[in-house]
Protein backbone atom coordinates (compact mmCIF):
# COMPACT_ATOMS: atom_id res chain seq x y z
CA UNK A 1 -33.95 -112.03 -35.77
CA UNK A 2 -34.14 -115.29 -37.43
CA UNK A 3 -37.09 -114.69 -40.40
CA UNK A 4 -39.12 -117.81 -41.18
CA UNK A 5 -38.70 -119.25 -44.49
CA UNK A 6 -42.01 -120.30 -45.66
CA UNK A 7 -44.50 -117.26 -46.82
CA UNK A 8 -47.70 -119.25 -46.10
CA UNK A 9 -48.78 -117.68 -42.25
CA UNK A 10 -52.88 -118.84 -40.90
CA UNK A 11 -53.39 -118.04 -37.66
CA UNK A 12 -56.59 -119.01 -36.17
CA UNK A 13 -57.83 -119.15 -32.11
CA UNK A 14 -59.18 -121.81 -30.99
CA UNK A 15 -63.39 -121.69 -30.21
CA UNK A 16 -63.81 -119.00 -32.42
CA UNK A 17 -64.84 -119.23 -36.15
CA UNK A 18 -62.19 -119.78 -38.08
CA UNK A 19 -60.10 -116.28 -39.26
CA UNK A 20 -57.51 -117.71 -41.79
CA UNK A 21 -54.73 -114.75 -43.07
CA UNK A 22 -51.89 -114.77 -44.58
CA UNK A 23 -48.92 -113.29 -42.23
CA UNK A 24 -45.08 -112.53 -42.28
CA UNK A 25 -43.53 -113.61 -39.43
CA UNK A 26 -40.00 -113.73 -37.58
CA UNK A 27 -38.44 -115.54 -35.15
CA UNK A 28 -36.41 -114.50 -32.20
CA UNK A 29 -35.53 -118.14 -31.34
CA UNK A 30 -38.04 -118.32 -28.30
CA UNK A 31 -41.14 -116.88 -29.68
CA UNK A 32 -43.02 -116.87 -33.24
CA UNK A 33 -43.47 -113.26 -33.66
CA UNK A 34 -46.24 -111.62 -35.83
CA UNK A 35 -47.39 -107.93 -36.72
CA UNK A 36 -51.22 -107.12 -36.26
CA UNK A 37 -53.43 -104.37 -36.22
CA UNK A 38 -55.70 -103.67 -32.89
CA UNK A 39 -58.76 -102.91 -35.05
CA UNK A 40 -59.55 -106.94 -36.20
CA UNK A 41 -61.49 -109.44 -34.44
CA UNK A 42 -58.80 -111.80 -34.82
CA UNK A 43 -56.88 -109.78 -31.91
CA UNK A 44 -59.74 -109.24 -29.70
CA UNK A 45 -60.15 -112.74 -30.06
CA UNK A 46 -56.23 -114.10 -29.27
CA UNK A 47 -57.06 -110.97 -26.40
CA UNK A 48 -59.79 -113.27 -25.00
CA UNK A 49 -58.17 -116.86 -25.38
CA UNK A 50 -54.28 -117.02 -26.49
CA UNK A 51 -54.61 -120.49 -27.64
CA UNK A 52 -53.24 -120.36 -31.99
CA UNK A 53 -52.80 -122.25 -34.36
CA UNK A 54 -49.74 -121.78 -37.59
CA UNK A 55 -50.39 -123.23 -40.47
CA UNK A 56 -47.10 -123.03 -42.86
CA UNK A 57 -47.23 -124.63 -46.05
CA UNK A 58 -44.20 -124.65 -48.64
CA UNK A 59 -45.39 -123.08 -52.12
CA UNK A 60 -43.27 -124.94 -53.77
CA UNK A 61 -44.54 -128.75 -51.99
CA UNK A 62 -47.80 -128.25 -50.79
CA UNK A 63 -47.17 -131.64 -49.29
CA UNK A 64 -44.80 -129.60 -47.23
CA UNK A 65 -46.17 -128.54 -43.82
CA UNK A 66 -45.94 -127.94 -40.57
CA UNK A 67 -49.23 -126.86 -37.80
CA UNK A 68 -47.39 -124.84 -34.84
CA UNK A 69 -50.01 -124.82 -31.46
CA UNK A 70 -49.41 -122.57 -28.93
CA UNK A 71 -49.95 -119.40 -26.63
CA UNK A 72 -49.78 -115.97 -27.10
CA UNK A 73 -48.10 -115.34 -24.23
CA UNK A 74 -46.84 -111.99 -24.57
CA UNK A 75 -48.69 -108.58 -26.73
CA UNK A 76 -46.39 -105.49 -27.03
CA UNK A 77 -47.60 -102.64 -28.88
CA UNK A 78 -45.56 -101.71 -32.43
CA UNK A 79 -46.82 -97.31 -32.43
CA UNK A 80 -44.18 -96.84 -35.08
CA UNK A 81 -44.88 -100.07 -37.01
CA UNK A 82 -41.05 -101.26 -36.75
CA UNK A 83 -41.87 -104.26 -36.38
CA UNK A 84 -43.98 -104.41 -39.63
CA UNK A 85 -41.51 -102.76 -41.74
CA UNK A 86 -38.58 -105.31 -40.63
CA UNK A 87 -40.88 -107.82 -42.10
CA UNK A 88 -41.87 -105.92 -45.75
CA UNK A 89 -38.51 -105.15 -45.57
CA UNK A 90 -37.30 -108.74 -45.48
CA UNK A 91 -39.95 -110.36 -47.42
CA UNK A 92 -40.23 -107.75 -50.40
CA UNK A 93 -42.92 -105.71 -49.74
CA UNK A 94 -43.32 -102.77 -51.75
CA UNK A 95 -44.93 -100.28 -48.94
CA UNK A 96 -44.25 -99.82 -45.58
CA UNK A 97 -46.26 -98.99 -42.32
CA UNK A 98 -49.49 -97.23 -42.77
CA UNK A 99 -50.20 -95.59 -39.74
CA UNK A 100 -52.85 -98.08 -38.45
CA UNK A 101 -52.61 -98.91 -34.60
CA UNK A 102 -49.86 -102.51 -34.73
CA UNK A 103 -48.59 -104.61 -32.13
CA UNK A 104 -46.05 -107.23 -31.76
CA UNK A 105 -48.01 -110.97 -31.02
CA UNK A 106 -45.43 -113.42 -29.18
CA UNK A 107 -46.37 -116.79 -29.90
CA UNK A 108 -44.85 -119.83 -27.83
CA UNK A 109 -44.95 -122.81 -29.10
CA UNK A 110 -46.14 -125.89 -27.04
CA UNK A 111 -46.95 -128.90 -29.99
CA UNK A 112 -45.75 -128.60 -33.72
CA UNK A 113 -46.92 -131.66 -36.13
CA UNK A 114 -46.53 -131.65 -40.08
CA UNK A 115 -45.36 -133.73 -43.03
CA UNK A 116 -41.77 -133.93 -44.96
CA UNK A 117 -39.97 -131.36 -42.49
């Protein structure tokens, strides 16, 4: 699992008001992969269109970026939160999985754009 490096995560799908979070993320060198809950519009929404959008910005150079587009091509669901607690695990995060109901978003990525990468 390759981690990204950047902390700054907004995912947004397309046609749908915009739903900007924050978001740890990995990489298995094929796929952007996230951790979400089942219980948020913003998955019912990737459910009905798997069009998205990544936003990464570098904290320390906001003039730093780089816009990922791409599909959601695969959804696996996460019951024990693994997934979730690789990622606090990695990226500091003082608490672990909470019980909610998680998956595992795939993202492939089709067009990436940005400045100073």
């Amino acid at each position: 699992m390759v981690f990204v490096g950047w902390r700054i995560y907004q995912i947004h799908a397309y046609d749908y008001p915009t739903e900007i979070s924050e978001y740890s993320a990995g990489s298995d060198g094929e796929y952007i992969k996230f951790t979400h809950t089942t219980t948020r519009q913003k998955y019912q929404n990737i459910q009905r269109d798997p069009r998205v959008a990544v936003s990464i910005t570098d904290m320390d150079n906001p003039y730093t970026y780089a816009e990922f587009r791409g599909l959601v091509e695969r959804i696996e669901e996460d019951p024990t939160g693994a997934f979730y607690d690789t990622l606090a695990k990695h990226y500091g995060v003082p608490w672990g999985y909470r019980g909610n109901p998680r998956v595992i978003l795939y993202m492939k990525i089709q067009h990436i754009t940005g400045q100073n990468l």
